[in-house]
N, C-alpha and C. Protein backbone atom coordinates (compact mmCIF):
# COMPACT_ATOMS: atom_id res chain seq x y z
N UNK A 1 51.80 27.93 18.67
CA UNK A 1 52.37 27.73 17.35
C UNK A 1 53.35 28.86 17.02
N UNK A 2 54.24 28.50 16.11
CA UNK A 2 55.14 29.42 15.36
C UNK A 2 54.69 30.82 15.11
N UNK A 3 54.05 30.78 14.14
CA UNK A 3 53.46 31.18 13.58
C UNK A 3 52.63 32.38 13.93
N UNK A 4 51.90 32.10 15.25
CA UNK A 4 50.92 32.82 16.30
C UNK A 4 52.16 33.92 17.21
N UNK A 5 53.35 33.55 17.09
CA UNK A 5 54.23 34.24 17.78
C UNK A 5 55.14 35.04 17.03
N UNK A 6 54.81 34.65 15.71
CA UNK A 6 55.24 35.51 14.37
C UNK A 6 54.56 36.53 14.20
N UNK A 7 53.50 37.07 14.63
CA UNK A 7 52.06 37.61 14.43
C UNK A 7 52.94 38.90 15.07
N UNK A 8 52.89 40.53 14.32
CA UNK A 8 52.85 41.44 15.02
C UNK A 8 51.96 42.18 15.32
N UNK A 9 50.71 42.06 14.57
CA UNK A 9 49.55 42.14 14.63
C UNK A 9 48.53 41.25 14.86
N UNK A 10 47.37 41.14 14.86
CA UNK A 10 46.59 40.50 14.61
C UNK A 10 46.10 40.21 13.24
N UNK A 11 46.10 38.88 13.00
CA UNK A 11 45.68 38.21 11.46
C UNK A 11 44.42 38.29 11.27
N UNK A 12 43.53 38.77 10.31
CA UNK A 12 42.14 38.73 10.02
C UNK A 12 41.99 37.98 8.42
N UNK A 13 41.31 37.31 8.02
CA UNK A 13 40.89 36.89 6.88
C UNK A 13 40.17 35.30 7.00
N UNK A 14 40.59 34.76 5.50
CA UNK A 14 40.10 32.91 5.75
C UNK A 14 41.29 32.69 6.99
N UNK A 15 41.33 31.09 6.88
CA UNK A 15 41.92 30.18 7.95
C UNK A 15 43.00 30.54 7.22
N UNK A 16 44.23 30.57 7.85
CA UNK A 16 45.58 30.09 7.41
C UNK A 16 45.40 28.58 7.52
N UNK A 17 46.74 27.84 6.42
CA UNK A 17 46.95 26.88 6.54
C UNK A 17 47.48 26.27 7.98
N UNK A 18 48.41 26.76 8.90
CA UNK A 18 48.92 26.70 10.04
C UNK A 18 48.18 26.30 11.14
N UNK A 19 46.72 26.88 10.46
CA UNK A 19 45.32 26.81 11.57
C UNK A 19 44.88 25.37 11.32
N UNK A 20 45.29 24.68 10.46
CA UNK A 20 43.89 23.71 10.78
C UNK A 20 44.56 22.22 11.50
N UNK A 21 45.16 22.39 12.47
CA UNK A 21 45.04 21.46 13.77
C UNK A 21 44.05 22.07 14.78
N UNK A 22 44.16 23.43 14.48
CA UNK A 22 43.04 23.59 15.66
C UNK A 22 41.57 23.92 15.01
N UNK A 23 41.06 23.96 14.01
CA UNK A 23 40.07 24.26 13.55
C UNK A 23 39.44 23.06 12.31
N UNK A 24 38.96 22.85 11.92
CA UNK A 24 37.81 21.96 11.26
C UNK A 24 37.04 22.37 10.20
N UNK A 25 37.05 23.36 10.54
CA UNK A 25 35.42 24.35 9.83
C UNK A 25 36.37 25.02 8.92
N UNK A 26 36.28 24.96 7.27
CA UNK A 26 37.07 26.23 6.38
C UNK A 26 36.04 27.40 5.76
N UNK A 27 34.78 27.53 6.79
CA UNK A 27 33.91 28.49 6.15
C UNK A 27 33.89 29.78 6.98
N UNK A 28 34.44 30.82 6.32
CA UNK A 28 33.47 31.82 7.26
C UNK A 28 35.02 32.65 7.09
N UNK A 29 35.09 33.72 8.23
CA UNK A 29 36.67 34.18 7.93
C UNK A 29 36.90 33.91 9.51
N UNK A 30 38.32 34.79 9.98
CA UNK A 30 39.05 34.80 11.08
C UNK A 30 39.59 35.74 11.43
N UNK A 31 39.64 36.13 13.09
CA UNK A 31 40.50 36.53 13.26
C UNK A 31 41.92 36.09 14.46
N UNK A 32 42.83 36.41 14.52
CA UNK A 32 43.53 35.68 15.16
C UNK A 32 44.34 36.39 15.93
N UNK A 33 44.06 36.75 17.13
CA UNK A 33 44.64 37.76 18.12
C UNK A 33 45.70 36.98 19.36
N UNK A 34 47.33 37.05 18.58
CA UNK A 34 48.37 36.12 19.67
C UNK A 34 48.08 37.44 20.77
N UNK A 35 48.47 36.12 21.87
CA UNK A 35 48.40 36.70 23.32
C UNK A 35 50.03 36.43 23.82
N UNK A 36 50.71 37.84 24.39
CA UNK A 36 51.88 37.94 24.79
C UNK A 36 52.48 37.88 26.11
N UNK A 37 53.29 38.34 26.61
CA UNK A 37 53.67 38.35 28.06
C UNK A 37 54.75 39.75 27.59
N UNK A 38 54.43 40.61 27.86
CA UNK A 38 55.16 41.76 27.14
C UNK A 38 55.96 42.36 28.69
N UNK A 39 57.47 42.54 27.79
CA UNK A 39 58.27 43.30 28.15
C UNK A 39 58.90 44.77 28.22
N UNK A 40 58.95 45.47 29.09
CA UNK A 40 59.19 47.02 28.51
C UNK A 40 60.71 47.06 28.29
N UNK A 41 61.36 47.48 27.66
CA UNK A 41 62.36 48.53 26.96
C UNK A 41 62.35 49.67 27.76
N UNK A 42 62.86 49.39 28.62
CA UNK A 42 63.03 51.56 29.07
C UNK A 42 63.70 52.23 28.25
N UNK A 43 65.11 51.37 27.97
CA UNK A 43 66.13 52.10 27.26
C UNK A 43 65.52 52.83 25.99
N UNK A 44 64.83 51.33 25.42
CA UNK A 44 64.57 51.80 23.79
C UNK A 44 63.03 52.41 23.89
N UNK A 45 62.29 52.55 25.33
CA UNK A 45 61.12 52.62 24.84
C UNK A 45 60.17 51.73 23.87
N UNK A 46 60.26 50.66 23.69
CA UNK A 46 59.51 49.88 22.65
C UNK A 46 58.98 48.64 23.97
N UNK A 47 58.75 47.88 23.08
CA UNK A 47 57.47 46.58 23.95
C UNK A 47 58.63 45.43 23.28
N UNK A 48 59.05 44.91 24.16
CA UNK A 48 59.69 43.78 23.06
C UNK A 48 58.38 41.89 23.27
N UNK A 49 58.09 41.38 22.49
CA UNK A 49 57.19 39.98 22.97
C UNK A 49 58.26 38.83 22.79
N UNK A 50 57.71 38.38 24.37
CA UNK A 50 58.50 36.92 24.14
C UNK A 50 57.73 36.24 23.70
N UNK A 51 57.59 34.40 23.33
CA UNK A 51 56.55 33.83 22.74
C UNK A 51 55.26 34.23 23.06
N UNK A 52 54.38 33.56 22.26
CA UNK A 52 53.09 33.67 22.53
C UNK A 52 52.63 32.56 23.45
N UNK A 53 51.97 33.32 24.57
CA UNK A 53 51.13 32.30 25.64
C UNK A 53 49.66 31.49 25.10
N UNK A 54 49.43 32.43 23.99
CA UNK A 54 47.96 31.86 23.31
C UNK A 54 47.84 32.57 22.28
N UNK A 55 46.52 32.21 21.34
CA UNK A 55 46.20 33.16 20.98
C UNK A 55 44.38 33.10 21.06
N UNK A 56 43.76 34.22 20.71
CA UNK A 56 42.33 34.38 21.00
C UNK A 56 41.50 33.95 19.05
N UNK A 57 40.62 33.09 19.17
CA UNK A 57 40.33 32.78 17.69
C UNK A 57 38.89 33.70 17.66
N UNK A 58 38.92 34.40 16.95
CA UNK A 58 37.45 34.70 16.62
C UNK A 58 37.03 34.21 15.07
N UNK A 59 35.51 33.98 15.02
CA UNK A 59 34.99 33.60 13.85
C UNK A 59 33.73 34.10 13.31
N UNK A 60 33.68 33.73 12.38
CA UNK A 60 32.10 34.21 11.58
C UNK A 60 31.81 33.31 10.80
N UNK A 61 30.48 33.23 10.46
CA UNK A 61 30.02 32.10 9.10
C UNK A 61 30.30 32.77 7.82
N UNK A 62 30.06 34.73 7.96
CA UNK A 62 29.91 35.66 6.96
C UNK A 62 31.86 35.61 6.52
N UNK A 63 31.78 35.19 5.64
CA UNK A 63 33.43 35.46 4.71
C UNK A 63 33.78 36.43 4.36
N UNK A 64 33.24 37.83 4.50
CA UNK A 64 33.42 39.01 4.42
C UNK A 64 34.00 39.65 6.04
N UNK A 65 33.51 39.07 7.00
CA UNK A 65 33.18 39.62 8.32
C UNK A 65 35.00 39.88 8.75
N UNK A 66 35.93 39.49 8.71
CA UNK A 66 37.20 39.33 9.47
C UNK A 66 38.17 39.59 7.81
N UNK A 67 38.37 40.48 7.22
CA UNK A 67 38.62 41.34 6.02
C UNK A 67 40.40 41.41 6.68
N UNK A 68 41.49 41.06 5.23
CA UNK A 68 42.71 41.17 5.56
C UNK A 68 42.95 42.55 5.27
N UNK A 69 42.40 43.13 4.67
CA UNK A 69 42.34 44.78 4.88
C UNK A 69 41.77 46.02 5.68
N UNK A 70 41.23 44.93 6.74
CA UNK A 70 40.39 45.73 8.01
C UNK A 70 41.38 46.32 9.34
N UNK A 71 41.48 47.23 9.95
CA UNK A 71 41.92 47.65 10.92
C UNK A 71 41.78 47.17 12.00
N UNK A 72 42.88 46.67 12.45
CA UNK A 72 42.83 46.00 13.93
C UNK A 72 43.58 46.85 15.24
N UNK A 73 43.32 47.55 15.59
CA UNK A 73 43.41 48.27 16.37
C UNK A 73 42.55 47.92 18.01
N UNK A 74 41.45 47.83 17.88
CA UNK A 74 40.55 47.10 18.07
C UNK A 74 41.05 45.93 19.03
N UNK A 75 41.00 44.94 17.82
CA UNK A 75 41.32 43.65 17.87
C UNK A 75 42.84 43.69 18.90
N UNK A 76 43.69 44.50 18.57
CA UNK A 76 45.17 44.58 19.56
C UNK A 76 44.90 44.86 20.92
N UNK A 77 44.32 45.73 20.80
CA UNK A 77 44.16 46.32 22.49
C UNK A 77 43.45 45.10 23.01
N UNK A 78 42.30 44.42 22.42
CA UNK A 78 41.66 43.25 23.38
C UNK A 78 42.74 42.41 23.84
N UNK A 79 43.66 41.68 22.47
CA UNK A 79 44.59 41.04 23.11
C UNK A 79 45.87 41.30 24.00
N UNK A 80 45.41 43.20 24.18
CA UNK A 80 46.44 43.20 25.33
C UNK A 80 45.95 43.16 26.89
N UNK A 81 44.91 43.15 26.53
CA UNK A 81 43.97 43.44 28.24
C UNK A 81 43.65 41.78 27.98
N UNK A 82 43.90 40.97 27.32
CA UNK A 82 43.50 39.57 28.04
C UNK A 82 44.95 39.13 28.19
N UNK A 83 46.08 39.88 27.47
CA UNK A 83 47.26 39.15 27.89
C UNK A 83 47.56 39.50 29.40
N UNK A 84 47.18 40.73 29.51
CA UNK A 84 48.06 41.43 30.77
C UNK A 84 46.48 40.84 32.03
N UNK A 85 45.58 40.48 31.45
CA UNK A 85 44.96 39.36 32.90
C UNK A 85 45.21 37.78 32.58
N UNK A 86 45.61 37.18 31.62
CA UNK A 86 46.31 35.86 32.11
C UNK A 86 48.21 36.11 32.48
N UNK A 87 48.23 36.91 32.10
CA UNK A 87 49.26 37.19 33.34
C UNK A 87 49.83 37.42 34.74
N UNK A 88 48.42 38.08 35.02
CA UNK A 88 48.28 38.68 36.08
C UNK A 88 47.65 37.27 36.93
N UNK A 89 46.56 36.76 36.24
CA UNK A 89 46.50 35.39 36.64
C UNK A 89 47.33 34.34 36.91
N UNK A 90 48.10 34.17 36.48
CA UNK A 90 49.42 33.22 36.47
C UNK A 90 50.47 33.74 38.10
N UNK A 91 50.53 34.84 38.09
CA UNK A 91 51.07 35.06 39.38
C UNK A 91 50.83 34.99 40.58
């Protein structure tokens, strides 16, 4: 989705609207970790992302649990160690 490739972070809270082709359930919160195929920048030093290959859904029943004011730090690094092994997979 759009949207998932719009993501410079990872999204935590309720469902976005965007979400519910893939989801059913509007209880509980989310988090939503796009998965990249990342490029280096030597020049600029930065990461540039081309689309998103996926993204990783996590959930809870607790509506507190996945907080849009929570730190994802966390949550980034997972989706970079599963991007950089379905990558690595793909080759």
């Amino acid at each position: 989705s759009q949207w998932v490739s719009a993501l410079e972070q990872p999204y935590c809270g309720i469902k976005p609207e965007q979400a519910d082709v893939a989801l059913d359930n509007n209880d509980g919160s989310y988090a939503f970790v796009p998965l990249y195929t990342h490029v280096q920048n030597a020049i600029e030093e930065s990461t540039t992302h081309l689309p998103a290959i996926g993204v990783l859904i996590l959930a809870s029943n607790d509506p507190a649990h996945f907080k849009s004011d929570m730190g994802t730090v966390f949550l980034s690094r997972i989706g970079d160690l599963l991007s950089a092994a379905l990558a690595n997979a793909r080759e």
